[in-house]
PDB file of N, CA and C in Angstrom:
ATOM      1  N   UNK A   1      49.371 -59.006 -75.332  1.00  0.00           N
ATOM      2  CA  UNK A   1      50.606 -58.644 -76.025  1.00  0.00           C
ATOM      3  C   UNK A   1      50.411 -58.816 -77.530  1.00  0.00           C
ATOM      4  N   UNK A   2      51.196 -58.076 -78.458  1.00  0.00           N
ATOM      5  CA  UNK A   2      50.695 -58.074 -79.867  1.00  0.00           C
ATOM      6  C   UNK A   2      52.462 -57.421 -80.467  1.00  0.00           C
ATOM      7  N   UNK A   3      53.016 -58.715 -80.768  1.00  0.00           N
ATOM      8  CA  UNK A   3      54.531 -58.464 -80.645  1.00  0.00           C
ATOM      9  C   UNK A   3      55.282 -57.703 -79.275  1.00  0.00           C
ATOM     10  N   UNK A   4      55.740 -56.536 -79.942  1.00  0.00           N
ATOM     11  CA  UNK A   4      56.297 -56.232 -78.884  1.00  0.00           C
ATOM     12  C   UNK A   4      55.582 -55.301 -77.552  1.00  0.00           C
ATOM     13  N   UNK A   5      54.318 -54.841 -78.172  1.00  0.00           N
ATOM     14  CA  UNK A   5      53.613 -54.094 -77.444  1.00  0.00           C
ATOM     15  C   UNK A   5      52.759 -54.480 -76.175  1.00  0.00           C
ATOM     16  N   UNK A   6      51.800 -53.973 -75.847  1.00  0.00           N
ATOM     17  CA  UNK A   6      51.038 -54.427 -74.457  1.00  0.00           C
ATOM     18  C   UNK A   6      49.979 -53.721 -75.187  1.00  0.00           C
ATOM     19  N   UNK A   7      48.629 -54.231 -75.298  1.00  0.00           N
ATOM     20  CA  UNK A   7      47.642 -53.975 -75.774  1.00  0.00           C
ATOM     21  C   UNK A   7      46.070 -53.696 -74.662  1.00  0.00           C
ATOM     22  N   UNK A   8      45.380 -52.704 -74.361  1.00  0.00           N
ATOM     23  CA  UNK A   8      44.247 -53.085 -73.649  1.00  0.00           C
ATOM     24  C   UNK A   8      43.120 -52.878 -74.610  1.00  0.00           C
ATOM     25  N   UNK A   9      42.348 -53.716 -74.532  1.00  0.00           N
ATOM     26  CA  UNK A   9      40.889 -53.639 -75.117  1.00  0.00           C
ATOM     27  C   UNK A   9      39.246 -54.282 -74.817  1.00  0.00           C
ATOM     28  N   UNK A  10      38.941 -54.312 -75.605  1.00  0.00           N
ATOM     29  CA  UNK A  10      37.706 -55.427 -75.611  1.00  0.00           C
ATOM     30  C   UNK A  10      37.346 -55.898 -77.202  1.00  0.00           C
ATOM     31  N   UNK A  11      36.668 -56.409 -77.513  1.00  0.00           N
ATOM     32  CA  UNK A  11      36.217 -57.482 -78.521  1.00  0.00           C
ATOM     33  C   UNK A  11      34.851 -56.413 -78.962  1.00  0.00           C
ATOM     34  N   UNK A  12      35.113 -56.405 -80.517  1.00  0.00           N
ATOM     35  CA  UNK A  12      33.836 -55.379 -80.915  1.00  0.00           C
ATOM     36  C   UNK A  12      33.391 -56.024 -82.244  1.00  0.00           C
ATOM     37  N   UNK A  13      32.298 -55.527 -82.716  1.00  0.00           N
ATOM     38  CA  UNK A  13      31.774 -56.797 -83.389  1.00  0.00           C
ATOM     39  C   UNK A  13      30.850 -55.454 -84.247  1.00  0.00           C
ATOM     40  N   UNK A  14      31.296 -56.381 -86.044  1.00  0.00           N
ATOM     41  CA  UNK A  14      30.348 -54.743 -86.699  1.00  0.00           C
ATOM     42  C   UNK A  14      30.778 -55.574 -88.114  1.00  0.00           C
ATOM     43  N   UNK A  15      30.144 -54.499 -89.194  1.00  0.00           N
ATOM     44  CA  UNK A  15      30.031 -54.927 -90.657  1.00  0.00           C
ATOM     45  C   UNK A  15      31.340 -54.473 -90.813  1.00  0.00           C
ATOM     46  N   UNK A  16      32.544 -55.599 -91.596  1.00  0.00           N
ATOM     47  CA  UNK A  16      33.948 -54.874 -92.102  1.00  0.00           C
ATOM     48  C   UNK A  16      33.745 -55.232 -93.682  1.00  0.00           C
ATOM     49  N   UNK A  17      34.305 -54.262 -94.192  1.00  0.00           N
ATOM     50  CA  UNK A  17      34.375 -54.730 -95.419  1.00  0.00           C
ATOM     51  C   UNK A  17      35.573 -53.915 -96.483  1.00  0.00           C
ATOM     52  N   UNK A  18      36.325 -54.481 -97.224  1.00  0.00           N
ATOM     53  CA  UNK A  18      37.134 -54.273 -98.195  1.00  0.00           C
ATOM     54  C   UNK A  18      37.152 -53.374 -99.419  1.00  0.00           C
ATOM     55  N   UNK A  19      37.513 -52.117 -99.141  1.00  0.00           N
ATOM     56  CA  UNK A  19      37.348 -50.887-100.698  1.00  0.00           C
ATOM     57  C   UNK A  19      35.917 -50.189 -99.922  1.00  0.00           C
ATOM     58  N   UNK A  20      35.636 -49.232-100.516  1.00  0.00           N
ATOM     59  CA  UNK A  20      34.891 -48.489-101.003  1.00  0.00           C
ATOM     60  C   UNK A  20      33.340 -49.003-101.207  1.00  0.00           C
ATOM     61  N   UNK A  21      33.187 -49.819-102.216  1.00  0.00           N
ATOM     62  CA  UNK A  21      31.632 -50.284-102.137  1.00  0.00           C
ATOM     63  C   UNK A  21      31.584 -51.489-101.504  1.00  0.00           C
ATOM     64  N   UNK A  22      30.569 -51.234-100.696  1.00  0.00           N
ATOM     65  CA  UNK A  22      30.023 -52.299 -99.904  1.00  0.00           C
ATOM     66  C   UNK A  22      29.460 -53.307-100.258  1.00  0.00           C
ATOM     67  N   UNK A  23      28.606 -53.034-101.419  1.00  0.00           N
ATOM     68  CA  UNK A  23      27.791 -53.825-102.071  1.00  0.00           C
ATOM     69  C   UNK A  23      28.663 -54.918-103.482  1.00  0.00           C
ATOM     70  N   UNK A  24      29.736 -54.685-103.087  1.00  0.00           N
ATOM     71  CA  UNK A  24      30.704 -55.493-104.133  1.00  0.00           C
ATOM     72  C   UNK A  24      31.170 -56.861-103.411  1.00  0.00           C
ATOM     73  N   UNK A  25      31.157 -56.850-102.513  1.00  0.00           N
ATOM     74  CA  UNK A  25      30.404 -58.343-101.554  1.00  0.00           C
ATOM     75  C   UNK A  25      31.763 -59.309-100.889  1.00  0.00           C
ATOM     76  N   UNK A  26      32.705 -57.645-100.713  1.00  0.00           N
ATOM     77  CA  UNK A  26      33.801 -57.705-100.103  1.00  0.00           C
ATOM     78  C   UNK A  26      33.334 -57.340 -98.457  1.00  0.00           C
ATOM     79  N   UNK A  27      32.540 -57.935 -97.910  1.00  0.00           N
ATOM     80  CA  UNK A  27      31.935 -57.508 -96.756  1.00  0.00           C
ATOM     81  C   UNK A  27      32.105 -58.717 -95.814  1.00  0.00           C
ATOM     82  N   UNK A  28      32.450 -58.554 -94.937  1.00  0.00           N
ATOM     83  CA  UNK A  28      32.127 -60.042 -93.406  1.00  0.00           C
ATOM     84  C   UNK A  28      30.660 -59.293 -92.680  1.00  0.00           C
ATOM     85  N   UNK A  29      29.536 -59.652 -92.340  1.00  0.00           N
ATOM     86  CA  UNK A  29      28.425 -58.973 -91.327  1.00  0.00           C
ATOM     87  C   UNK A  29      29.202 -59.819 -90.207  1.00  0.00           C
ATOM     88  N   UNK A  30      28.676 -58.924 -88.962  1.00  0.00           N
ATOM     89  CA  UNK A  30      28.932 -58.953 -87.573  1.00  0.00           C
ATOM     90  C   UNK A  30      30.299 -59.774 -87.440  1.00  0.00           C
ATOM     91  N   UNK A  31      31.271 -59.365 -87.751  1.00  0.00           N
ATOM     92  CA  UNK A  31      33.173 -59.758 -87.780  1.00  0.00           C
ATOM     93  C   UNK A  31      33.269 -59.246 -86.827  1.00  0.00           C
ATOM     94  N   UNK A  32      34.134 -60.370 -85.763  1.00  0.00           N
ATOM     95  CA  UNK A  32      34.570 -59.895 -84.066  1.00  0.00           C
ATOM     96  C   UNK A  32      36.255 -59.484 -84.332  1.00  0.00           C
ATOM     97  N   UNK A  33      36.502 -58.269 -83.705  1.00  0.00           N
ATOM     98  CA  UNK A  33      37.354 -57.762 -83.782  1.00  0.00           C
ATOM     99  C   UNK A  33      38.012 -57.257 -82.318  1.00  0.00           C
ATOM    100  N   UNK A  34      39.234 -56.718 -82.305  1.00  0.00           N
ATOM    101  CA  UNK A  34      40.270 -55.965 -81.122  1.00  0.00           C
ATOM    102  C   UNK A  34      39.956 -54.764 -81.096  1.00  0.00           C
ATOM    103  N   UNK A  35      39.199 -53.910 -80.444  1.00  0.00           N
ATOM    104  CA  UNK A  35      39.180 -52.766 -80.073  1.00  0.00           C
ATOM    105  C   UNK A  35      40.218 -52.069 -79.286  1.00  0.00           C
ATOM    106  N   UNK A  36      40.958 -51.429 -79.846  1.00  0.00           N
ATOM    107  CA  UNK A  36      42.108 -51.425 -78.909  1.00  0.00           C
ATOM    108  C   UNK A  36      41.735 -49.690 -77.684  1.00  0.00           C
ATOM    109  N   UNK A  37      41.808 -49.516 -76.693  1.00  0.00           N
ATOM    110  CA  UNK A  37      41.662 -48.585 -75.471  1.00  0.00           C
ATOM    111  C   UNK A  37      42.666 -48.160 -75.444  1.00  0.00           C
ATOM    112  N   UNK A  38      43.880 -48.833 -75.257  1.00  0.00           N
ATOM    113  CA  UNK A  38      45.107 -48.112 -74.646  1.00  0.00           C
ATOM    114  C   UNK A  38      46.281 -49.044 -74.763  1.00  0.00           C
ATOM    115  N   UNK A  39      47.571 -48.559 -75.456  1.00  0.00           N
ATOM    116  CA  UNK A  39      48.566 -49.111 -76.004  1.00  0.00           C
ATOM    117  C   UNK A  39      49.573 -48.623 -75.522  1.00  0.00           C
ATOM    118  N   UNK A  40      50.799 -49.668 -74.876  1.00  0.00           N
ATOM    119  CA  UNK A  40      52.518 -49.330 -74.912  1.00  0.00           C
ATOM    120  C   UNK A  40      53.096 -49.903 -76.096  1.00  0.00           C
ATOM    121  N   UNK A  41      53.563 -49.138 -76.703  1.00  0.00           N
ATOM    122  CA  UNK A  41      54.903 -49.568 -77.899  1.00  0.00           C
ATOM    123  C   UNK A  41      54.336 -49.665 -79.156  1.00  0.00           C
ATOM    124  N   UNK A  42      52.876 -48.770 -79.084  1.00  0.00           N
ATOM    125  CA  UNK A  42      52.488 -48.308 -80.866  1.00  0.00           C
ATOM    126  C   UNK A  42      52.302 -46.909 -80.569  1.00  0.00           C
ATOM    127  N   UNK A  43      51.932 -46.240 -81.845  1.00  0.00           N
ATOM    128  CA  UNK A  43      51.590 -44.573 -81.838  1.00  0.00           C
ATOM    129  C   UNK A  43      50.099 -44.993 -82.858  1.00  0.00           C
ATOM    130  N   UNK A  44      49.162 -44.323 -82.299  1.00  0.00           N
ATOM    131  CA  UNK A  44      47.871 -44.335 -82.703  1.00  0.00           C
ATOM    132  C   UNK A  44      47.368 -45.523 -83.436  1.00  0.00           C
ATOM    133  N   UNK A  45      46.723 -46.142 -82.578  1.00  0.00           N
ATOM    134  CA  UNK A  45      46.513 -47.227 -82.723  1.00  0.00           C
ATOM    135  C   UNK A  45      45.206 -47.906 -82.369  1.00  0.00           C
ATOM    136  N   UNK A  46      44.484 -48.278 -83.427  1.00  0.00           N
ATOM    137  CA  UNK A  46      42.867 -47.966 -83.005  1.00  0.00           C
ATOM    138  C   UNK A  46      42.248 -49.390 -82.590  1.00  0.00           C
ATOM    139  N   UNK A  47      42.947 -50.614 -83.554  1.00  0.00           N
ATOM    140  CA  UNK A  47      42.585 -52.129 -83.845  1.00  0.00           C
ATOM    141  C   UNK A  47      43.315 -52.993 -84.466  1.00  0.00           C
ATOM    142  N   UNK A  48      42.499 -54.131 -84.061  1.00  0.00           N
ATOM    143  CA  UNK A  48      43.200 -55.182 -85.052  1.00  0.00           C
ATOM    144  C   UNK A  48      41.983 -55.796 -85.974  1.00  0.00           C
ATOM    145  N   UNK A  49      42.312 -55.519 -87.637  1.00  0.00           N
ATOM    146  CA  UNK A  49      41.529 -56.713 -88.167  1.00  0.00           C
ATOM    147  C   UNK A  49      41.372 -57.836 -89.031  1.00  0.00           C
ATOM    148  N   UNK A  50      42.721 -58.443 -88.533  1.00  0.00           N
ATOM    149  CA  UNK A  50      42.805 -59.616 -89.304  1.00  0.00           C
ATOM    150  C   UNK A  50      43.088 -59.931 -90.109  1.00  0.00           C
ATOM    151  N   UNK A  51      44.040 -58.782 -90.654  1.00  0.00           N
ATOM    152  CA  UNK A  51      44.284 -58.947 -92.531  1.00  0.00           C
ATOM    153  C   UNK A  51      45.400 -60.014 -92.715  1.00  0.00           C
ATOM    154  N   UNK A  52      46.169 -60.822 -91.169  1.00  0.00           N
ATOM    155  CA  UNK A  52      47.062 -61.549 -91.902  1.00  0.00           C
ATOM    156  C   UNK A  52      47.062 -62.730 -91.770  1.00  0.00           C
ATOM    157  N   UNK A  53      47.543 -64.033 -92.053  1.00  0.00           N
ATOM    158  CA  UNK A  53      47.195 -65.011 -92.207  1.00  0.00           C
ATOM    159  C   UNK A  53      46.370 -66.055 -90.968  1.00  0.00           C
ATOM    160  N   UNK A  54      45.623 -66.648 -91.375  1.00  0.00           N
ATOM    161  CA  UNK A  54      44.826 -67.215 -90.678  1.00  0.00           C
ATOM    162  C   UNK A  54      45.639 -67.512 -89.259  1.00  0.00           C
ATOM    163  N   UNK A  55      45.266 -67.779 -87.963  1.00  0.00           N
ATOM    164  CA  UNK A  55      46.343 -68.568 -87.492  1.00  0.00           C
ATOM    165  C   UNK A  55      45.565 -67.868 -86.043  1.00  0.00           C
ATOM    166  N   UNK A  56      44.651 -68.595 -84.971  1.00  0.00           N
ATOM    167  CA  UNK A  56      44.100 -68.555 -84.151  1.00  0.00           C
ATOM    168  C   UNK A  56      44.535 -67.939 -82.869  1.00  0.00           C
ATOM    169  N   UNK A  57      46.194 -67.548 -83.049  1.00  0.00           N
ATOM    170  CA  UNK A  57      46.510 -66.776 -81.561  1.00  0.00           C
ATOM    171  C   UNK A  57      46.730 -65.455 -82.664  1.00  0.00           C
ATOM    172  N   UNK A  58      46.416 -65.343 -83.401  1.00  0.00           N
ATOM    173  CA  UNK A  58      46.161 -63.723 -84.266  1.00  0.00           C
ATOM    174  C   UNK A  58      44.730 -63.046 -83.848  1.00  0.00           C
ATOM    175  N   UNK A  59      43.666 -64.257 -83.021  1.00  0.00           N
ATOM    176  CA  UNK A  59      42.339 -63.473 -83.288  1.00  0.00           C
ATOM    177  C   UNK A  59      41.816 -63.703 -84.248  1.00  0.00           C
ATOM    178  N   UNK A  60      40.077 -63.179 -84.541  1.00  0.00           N
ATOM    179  CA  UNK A  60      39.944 -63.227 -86.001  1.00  0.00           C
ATOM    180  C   UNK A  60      40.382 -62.845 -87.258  1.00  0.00           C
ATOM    181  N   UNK A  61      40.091 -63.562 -87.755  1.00  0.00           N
ATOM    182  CA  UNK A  61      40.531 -63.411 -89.284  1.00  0.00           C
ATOM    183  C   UNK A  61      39.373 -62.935 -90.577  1.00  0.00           C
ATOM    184  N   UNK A  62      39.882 -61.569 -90.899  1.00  0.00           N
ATOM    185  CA  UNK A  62      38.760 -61.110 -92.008  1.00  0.00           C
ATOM    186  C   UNK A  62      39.378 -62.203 -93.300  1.00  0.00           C
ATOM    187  N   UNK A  63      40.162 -62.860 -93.391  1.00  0.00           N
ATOM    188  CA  UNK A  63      40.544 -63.200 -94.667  1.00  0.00           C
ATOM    189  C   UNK A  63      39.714 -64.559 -94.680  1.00  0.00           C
ATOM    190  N   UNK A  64      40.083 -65.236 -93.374  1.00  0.00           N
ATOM    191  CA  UNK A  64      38.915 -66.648 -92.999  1.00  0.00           C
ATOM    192  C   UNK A  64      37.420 -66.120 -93.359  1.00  0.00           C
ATOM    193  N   UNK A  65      36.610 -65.171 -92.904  1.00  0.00           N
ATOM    194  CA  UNK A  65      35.670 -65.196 -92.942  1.00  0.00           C
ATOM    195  C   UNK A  65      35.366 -64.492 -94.411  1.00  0.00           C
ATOM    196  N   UNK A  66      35.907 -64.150 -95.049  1.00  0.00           N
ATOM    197  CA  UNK A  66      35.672 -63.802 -96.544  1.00  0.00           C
ATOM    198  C   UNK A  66      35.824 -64.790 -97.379  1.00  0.00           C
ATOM    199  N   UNK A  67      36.472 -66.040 -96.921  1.00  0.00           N
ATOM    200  CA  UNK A  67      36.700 -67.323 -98.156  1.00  0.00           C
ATOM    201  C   UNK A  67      35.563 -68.143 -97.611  1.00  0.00           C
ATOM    202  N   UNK A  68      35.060 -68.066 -96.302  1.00  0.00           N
ATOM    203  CA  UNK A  68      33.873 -69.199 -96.563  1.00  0.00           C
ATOM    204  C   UNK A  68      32.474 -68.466 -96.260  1.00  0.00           C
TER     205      UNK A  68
END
């Protein structure tokens, strides 16, 4: 569940990174993420990645893994 919705997925794992250049060192390597398959109660809806505050029943966090 992910508020009000019902979420199916699996856990996917890849280079994320922030803007345009990569090399500006706004990057996480191998960041585990929500792949999302199939959704009730969103419209196109691909993932989750973490952009909001830290907090462990959110999943990972790109913002955690960019401050340390």
């Amino acid at each position: 569940m992910y508020g009000s919705a019902s979420l199916t997925g699996f856990m996917g794992k890849d280079k994320v990174c922030l803007g345009t250049d990569s090399s500006a060192g706004y990057c996480v390597n191998s960041f585990d993420f929500f792949v999302v398959t199939d959704e009730v109660g969103l419209k196109e809806f691909a993932g989750l990645v973490g952009l909001g505050p830290i907090n462990v029943n959110n999943g990972p966090s790109l913002m955690q893994n960019l401050i340390t």
